[in-house]
N, C-alpha and C. Protein backbone atom coordinates (compact mmCIF):
# COMPACT_ATOMS: atom_id res chain seq x y z
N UNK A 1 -251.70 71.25 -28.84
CA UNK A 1 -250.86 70.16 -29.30
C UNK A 1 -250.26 70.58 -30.64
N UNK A 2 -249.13 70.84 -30.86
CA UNK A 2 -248.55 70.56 -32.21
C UNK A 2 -248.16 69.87 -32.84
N UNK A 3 -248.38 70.33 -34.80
CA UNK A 3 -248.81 69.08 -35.66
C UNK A 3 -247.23 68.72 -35.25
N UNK A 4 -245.73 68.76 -34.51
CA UNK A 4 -245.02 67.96 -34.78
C UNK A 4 -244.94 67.03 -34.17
N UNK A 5 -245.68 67.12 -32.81
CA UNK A 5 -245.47 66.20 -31.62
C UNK A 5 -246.60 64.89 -32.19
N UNK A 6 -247.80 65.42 -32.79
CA UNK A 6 -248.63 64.74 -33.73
C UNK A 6 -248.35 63.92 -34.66
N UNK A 7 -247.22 64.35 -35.45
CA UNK A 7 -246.92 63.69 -36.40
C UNK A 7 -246.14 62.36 -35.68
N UNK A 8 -244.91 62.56 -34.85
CA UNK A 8 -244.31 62.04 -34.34
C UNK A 8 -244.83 60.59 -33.30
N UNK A 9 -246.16 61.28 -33.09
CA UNK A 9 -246.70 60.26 -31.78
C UNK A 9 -247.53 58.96 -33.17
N UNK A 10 -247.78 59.97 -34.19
CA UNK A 10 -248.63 58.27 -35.39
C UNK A 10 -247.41 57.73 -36.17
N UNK A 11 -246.30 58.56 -35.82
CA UNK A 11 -244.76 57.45 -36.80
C UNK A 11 -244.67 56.36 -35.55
N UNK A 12 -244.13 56.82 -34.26
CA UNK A 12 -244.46 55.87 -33.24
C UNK A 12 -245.51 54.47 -33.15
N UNK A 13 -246.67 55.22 -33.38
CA UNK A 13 -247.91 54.43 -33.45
C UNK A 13 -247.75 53.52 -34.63
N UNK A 14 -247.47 54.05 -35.76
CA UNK A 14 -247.64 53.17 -36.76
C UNK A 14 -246.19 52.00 -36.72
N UNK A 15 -244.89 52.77 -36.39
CA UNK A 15 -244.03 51.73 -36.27
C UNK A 15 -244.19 50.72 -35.16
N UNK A 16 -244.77 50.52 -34.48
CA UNK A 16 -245.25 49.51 -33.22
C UNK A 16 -246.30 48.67 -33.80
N UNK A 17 -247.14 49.11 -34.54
CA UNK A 17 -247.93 48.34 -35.49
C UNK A 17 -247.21 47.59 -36.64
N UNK A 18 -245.79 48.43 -37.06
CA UNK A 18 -245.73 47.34 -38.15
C UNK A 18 -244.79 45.92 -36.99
N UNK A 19 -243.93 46.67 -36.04
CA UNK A 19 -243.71 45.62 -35.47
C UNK A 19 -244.28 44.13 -34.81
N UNK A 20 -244.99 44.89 -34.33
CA UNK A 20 -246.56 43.66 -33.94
C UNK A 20 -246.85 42.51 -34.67
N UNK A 21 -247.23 43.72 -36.28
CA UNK A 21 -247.48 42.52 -37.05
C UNK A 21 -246.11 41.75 -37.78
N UNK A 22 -245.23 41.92 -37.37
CA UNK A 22 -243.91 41.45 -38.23
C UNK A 22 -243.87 40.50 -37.32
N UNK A 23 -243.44 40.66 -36.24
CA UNK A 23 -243.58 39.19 -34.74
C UNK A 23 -244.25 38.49 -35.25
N UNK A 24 -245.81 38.55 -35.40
CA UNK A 24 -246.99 37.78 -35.29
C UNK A 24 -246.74 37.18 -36.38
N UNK A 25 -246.27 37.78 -37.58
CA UNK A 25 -245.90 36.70 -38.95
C UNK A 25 -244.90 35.69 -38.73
N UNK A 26 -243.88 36.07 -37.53
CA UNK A 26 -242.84 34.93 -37.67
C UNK A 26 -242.67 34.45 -36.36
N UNK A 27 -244.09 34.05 -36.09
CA UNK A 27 -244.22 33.20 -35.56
C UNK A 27 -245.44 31.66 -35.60
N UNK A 28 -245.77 32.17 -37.07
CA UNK A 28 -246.38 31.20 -37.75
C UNK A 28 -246.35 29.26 -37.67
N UNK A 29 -245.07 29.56 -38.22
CA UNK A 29 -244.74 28.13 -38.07
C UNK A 29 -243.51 28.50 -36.67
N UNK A 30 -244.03 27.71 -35.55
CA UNK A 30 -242.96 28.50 -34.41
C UNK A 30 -242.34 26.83 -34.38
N UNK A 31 -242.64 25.67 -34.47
CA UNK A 31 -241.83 24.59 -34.33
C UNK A 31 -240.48 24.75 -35.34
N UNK A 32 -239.32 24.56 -34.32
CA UNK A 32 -238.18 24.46 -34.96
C UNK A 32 -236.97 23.18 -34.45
N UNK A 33 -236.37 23.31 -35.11
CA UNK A 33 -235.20 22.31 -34.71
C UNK A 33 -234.54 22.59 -33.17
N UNK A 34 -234.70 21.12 -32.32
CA UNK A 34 -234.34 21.52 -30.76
C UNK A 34 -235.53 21.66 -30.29
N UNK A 35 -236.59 21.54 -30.56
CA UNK A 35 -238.02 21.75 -29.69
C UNK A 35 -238.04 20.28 -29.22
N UNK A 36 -238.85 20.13 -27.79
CA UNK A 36 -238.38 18.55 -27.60
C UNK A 36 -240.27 18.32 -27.40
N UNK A 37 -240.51 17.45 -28.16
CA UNK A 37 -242.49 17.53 -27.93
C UNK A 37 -242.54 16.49 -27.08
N UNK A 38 -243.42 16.55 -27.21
CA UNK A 38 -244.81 15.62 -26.31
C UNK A 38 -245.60 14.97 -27.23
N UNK A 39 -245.95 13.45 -26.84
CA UNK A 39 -246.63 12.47 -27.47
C UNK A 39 -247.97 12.26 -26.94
N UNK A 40 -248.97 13.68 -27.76
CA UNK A 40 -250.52 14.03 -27.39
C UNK A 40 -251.05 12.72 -27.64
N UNK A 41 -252.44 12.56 -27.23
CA UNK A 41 -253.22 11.94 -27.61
C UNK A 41 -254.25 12.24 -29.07
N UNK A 42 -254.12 11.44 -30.02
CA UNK A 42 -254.87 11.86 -31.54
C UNK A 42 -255.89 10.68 -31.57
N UNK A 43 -255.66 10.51 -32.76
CA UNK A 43 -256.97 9.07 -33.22
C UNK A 43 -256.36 8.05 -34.30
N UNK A 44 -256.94 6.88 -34.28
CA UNK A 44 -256.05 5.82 -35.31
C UNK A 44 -257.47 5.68 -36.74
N UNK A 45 -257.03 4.93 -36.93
CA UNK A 45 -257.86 5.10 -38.43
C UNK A 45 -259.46 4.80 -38.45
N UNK A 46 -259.44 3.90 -37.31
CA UNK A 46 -260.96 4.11 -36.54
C UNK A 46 -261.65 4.39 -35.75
N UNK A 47 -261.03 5.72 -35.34
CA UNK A 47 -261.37 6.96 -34.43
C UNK A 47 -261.13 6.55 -33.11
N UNK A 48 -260.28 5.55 -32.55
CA UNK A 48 -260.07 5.29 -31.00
C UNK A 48 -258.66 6.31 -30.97
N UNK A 49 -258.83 6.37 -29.44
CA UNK A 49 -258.10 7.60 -29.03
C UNK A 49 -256.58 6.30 -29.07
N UNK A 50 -255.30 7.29 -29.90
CA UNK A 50 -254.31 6.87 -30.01
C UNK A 50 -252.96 7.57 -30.08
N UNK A 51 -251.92 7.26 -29.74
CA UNK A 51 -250.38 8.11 -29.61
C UNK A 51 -249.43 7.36 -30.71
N UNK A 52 -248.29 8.40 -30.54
CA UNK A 52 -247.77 7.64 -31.80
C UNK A 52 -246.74 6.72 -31.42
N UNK A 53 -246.75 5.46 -31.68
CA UNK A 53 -245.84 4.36 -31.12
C UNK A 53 -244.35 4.70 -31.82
N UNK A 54 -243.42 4.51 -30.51
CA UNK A 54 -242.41 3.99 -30.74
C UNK A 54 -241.48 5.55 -30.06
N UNK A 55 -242.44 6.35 -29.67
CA UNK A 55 -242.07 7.88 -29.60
C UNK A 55 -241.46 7.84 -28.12
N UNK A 56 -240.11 8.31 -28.42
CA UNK A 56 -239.07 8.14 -27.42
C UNK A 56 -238.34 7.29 -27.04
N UNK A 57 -238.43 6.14 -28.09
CA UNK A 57 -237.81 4.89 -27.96
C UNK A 57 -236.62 4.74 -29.25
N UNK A 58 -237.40 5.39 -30.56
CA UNK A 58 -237.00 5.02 -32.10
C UNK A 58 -236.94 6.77 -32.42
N UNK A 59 -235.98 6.38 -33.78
CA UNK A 59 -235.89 7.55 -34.49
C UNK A 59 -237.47 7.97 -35.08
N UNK A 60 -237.96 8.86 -35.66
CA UNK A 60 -239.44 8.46 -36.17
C UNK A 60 -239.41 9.40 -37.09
N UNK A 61 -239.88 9.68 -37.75
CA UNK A 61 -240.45 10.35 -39.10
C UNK A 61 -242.04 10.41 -39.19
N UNK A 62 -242.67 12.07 -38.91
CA UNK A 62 -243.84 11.96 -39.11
C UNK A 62 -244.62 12.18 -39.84
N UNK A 63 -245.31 12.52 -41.36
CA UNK A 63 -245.72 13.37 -42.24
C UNK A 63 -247.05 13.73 -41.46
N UNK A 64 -247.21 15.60 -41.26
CA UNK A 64 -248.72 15.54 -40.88
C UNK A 64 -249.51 16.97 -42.08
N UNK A 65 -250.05 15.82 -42.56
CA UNK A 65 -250.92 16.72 -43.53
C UNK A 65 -252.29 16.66 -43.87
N UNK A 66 -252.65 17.95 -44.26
CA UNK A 66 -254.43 17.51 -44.90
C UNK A 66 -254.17 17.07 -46.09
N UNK A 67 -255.88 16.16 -46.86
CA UNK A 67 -255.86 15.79 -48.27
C UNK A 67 -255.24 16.27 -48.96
N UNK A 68 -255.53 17.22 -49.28
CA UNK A 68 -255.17 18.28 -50.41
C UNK A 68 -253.59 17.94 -51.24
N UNK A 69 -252.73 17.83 -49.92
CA UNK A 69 -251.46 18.02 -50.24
C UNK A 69 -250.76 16.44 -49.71
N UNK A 70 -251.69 15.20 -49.41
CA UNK A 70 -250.95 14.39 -48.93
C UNK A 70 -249.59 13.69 -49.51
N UNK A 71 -249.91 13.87 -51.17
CA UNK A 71 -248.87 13.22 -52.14
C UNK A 71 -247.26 13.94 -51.87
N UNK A 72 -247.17 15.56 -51.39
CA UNK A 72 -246.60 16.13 -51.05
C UNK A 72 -245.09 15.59 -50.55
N UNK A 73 -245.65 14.96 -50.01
CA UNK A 73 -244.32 14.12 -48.92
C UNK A 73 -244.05 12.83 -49.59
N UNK A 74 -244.41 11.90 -50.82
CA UNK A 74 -243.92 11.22 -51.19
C UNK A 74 -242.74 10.87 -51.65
N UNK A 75 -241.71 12.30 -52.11
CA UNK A 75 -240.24 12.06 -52.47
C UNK A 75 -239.50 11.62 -50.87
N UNK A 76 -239.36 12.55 -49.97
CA UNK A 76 -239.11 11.97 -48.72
C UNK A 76 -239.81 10.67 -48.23
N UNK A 77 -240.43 10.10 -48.45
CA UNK A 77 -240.90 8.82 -47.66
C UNK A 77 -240.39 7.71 -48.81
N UNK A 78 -240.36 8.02 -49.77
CA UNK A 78 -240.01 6.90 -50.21
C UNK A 78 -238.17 6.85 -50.60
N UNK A 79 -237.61 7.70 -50.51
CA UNK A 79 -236.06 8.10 -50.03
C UNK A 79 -235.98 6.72 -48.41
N UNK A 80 -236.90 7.40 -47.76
CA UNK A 80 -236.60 6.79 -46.24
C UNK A 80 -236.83 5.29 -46.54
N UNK A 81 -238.11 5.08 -47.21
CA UNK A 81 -238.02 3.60 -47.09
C UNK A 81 -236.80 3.09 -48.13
N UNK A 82 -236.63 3.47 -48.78
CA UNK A 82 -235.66 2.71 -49.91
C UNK A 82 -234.36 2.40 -49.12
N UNK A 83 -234.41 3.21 -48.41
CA UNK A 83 -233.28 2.75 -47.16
C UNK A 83 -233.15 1.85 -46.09
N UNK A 84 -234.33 1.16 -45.98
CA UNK A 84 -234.74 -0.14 -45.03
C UNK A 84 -233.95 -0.05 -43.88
N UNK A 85 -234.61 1.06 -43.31
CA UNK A 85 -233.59 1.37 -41.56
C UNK A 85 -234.47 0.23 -40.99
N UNK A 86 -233.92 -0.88 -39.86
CA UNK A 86 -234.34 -1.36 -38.94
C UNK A 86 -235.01 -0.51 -38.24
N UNK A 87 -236.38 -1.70 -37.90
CA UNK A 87 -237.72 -1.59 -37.93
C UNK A 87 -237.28 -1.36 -36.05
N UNK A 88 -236.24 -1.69 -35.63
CA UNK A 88 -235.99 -1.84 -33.95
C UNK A 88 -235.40 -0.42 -33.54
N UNK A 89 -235.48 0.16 -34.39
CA UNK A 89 -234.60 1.81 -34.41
C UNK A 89 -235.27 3.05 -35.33
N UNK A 90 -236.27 2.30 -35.73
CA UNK A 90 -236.38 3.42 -36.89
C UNK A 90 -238.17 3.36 -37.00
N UNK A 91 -238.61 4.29 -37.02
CA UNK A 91 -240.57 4.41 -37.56
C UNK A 91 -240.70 5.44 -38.17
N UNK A 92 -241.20 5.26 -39.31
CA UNK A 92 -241.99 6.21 -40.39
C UNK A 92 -243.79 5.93 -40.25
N UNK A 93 -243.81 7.21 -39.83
CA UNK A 93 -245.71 7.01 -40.12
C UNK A 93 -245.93 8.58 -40.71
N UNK A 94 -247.42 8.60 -40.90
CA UNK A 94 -248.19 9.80 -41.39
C UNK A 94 -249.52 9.72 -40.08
N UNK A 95 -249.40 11.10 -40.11
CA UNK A 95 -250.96 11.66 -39.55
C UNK A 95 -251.98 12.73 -40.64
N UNK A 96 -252.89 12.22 -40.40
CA UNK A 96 -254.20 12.67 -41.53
C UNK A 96 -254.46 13.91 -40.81
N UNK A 97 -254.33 15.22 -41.04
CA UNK A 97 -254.72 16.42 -40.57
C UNK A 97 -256.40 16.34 -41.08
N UNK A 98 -257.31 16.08 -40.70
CA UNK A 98 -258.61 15.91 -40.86
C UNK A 98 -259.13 17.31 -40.79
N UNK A 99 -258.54 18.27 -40.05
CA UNK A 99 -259.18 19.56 -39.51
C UNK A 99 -259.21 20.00 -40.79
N UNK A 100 -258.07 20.54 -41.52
CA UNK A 100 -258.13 21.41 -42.03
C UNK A 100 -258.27 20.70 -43.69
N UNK A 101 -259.01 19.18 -44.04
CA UNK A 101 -258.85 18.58 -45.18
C UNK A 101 -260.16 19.18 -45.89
N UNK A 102 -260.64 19.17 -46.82
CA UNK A 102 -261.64 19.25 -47.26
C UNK A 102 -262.98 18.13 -47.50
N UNK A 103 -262.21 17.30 -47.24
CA UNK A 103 -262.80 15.63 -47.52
C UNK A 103 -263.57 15.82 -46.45
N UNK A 104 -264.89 14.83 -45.87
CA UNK A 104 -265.69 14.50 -45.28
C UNK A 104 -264.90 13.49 -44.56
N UNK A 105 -264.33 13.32 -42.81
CA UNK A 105 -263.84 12.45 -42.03
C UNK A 105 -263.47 11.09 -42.65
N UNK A 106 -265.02 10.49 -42.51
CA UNK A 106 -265.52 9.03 -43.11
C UNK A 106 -264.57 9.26 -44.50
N UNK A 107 -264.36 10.12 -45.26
CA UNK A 107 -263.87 9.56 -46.65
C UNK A 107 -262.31 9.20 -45.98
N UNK A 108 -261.87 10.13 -45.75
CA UNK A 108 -260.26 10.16 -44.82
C UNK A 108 -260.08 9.30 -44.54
N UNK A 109 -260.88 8.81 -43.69
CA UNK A 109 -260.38 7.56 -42.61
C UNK A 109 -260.66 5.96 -43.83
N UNK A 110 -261.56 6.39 -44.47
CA UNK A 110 -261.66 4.83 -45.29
C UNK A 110 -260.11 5.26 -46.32
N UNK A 111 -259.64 6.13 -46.89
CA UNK A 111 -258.18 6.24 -47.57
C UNK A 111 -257.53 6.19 -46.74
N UNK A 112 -257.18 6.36 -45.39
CA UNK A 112 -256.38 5.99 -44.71
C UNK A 112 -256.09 4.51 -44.11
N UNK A 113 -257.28 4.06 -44.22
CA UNK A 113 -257.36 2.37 -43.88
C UNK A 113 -257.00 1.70 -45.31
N UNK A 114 -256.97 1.98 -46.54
CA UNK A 114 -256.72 1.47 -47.36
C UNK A 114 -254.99 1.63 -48.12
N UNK A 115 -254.53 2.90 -47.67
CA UNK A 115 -253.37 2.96 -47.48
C UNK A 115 -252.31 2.47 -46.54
N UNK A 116 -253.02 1.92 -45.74
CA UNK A 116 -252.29 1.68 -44.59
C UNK A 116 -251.82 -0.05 -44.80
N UNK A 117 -253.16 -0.50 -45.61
CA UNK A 117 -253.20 -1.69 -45.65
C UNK A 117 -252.23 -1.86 -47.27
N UNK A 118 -252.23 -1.15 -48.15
CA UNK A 118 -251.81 -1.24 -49.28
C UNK A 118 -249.78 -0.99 -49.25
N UNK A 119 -249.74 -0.18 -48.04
CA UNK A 119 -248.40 0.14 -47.75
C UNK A 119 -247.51 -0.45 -46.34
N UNK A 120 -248.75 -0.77 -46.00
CA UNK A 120 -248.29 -1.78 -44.72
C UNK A 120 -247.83 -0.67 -43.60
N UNK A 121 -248.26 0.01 -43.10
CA UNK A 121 -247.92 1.42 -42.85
C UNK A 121 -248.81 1.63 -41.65
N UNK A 122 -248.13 2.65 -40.73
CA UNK A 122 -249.33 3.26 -40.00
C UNK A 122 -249.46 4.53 -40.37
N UNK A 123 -250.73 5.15 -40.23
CA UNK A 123 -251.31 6.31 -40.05
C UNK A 123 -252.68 6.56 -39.36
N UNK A 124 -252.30 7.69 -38.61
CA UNK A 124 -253.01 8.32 -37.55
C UNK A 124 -254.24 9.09 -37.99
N UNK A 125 -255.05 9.81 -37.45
CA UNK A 125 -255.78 10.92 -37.62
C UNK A 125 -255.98 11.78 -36.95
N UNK A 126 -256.16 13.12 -37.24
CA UNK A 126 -256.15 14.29 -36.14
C UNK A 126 -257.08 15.19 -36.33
N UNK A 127 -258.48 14.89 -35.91
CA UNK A 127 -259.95 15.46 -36.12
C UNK A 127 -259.55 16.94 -35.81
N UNK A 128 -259.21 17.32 -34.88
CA UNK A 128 -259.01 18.60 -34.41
C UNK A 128 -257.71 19.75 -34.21
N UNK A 129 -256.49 18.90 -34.65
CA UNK A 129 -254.90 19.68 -34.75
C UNK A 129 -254.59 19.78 -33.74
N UNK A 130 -254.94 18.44 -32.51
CA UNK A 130 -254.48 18.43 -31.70
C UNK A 130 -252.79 18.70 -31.16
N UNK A 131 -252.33 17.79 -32.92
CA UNK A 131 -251.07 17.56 -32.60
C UNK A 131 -250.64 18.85 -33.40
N UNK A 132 -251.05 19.70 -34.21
CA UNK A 132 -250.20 21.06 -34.63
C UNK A 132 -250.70 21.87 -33.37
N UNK A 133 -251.61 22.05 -32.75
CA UNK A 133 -251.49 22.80 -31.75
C UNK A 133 -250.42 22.43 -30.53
N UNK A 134 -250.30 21.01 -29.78
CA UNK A 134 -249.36 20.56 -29.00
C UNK A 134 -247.76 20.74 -28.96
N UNK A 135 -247.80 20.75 -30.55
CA UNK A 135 -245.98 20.29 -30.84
C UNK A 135 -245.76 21.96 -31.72
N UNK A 136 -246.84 23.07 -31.25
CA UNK A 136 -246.72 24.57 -31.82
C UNK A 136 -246.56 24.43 -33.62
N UNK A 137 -247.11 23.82 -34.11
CA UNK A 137 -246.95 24.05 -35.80
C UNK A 137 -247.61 24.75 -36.57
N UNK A 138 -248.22 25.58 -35.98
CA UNK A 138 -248.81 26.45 -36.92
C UNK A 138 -249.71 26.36 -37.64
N UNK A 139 -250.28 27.15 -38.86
CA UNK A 139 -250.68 26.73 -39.38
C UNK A 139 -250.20 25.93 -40.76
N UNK A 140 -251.31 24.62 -40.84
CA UNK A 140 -251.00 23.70 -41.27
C UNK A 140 -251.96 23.32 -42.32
N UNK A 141 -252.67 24.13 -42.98
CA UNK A 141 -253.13 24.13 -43.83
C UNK A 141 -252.64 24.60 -45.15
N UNK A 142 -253.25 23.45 -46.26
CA UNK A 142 -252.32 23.17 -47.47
C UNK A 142 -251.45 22.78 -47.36
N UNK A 143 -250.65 21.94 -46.50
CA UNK A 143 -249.24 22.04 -46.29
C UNK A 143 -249.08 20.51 -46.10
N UNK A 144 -247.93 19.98 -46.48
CA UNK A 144 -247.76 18.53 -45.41
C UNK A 144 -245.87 18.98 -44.85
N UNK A 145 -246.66 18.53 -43.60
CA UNK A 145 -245.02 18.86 -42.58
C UNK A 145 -244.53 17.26 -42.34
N UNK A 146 -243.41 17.62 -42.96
CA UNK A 146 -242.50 16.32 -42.32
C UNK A 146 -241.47 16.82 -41.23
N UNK A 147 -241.25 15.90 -40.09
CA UNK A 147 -240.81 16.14 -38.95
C UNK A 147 -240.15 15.23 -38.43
N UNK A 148 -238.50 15.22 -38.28
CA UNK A 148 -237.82 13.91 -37.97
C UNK A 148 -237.54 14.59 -36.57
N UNK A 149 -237.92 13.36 -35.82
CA UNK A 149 -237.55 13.33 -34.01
C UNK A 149 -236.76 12.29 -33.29
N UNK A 150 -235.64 12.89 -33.02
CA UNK A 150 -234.83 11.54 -32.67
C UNK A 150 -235.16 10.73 -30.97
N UNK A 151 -234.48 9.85 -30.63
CA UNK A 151 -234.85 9.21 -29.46
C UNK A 151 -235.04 10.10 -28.07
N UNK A 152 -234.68 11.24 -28.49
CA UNK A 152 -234.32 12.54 -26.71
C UNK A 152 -235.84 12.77 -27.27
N UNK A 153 -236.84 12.96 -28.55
CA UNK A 153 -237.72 13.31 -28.26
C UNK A 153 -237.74 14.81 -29.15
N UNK A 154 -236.53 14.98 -28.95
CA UNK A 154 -236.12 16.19 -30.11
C UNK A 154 -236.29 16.50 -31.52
N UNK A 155 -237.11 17.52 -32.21
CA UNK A 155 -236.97 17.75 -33.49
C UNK A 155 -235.57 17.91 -33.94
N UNK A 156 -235.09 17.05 -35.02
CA UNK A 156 -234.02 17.02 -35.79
C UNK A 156 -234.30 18.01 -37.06
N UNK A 157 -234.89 18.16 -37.79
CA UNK A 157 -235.65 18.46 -39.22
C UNK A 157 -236.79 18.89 -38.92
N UNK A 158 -237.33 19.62 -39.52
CA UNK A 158 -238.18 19.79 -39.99
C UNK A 158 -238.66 21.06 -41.12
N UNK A 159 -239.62 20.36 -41.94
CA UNK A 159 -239.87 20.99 -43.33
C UNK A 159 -241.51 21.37 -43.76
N UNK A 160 -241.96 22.19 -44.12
CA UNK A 160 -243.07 22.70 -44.62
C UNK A 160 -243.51 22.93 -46.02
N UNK A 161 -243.70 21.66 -46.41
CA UNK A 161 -243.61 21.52 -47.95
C UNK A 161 -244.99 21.60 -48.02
N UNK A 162 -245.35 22.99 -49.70
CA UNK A 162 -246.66 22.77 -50.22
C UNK A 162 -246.45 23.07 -51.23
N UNK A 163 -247.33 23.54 -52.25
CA UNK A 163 -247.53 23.33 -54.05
C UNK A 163 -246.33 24.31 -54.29
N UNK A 164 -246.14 25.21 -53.47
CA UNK A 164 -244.90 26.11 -54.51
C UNK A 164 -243.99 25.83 -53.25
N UNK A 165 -243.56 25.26 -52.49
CA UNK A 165 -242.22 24.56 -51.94
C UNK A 165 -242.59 23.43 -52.18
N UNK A 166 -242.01 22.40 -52.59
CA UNK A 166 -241.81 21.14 -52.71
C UNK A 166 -240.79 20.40 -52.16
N UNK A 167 -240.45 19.12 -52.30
CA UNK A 167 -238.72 18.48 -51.58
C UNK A 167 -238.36 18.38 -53.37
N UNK A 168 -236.93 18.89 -52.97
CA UNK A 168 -236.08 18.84 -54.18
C UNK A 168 -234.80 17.64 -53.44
N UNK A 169 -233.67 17.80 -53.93
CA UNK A 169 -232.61 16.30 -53.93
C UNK A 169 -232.01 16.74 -52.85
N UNK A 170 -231.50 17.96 -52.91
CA UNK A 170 -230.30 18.23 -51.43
C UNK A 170 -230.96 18.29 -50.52
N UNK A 171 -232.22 18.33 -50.07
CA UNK A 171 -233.23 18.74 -48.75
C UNK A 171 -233.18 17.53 -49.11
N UNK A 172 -233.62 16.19 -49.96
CA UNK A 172 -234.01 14.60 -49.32
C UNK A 172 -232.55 14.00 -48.63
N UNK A 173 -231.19 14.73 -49.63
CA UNK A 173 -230.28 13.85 -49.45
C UNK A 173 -229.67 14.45 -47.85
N UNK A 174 -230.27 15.88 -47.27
CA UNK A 174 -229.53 16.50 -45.84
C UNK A 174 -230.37 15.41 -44.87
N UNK A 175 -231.46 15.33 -44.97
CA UNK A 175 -232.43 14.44 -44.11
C UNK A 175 -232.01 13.34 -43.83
N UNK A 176 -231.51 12.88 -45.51
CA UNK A 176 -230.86 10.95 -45.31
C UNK A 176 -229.54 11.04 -44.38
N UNK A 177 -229.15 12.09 -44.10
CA UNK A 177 -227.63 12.15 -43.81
C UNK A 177 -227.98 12.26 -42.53
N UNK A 178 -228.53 13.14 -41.73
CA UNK A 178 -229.44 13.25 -40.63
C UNK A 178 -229.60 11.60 -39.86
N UNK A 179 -230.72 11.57 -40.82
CA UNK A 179 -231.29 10.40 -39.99
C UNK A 179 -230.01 9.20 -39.70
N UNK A 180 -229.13 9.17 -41.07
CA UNK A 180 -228.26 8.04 -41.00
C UNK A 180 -227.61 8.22 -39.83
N UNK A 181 -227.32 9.63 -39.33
CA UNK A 181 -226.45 9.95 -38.01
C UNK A 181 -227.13 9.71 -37.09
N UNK A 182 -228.16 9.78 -36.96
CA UNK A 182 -228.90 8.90 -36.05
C UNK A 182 -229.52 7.88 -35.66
N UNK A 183 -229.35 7.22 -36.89
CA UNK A 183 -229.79 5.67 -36.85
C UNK A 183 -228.63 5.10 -36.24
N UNK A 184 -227.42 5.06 -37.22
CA UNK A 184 -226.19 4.49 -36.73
C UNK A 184 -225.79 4.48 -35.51
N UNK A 185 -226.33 5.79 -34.96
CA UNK A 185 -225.18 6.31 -34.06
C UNK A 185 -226.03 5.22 -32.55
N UNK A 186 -225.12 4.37 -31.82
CA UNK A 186 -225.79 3.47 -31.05
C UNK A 186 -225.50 4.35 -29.62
């Protein structure tokens, strides 16, 4: 065997390896805009098996995040509510990524019942990432994903905000513009 055919067969080898792993990185977060999901089964704030209402009927807005980062998504949610879309066209909720939180369940679910009640709000829980595994999101740790889905069921948006991405003004104000095109649009 000669060292050139040698050399040649580990440039091969090694360029197929970096390819491999270059795929496998970008396909991390594989949910994108145009993916049309499915409304899994998760959990509500006192662990009965629950889906998310209104899904395929209403525009919806979902935040799904662990503790860590739940505050994350507060510039977008409160953009959306300040906008008082009819409640007959329009749902904003959050799901509690429990899997990957650090908190103990029981703590989760009692801040989630107290938020819910303090904001008048629903939110879900997701012991196991049922719903980042279902709707392909990746990983979802540290992170809170907001995800606008219009009535086909279709991702419109979606964003992967954590401590060094955040929502800044033109990402809240493309979303408001978004959704307005789809609220309006009868």
């Amino acid at each position: 065997m000669s060292r050139s055919f040698l050399r040649k067969s580990l440039v091969v080898v090694f360029g197929c390896a970096i390819i491999a792993f270059a795929a496998g990185v970008g396909s991390v977060n594989a949910a994108s805009v145009g993916q049309e999901l499915s409304n899994p089964q998760i959990r509500d704030a006192d662990d009965n098996p629950a889906t998310i209402p209104d899904f395929g009927t209403h525009v919806i807005t979902v935040t799904y995040a662990d503790s860590s980062v739940s505050d994350l998504a507060d510039p977008i949610s409160d953009a959306t509510k300040a906008r008082k879309y009819d409640k007959a066209i329009y749902r904003g909720l959050g799901v509690a990524n429990m899997k990957d939180s650090t908190a103990p369940n029981f703590v989760i679910r009692r801040i989630v019942k107290s938020k819910m009640e303090k904001y008048k709000s629903t939110i879900l829980t997701d012991p196991d990432l049922t719903l980042a595994k279902t709707w392909n999101l990746g990983s979802c740790k540290g992170k809170s994903v907001f995800i606008l889905i219009g009535k086909d069921k279709k991702i419109k948006y979606i964003k992967y905000a954590d401590k060094n991405s955040t929502w800044n003004k033109a990402e809240i104000d493309n979303v408001l513009k978004i959704m307005d095109d789809l609220i309006l649009k009868k």
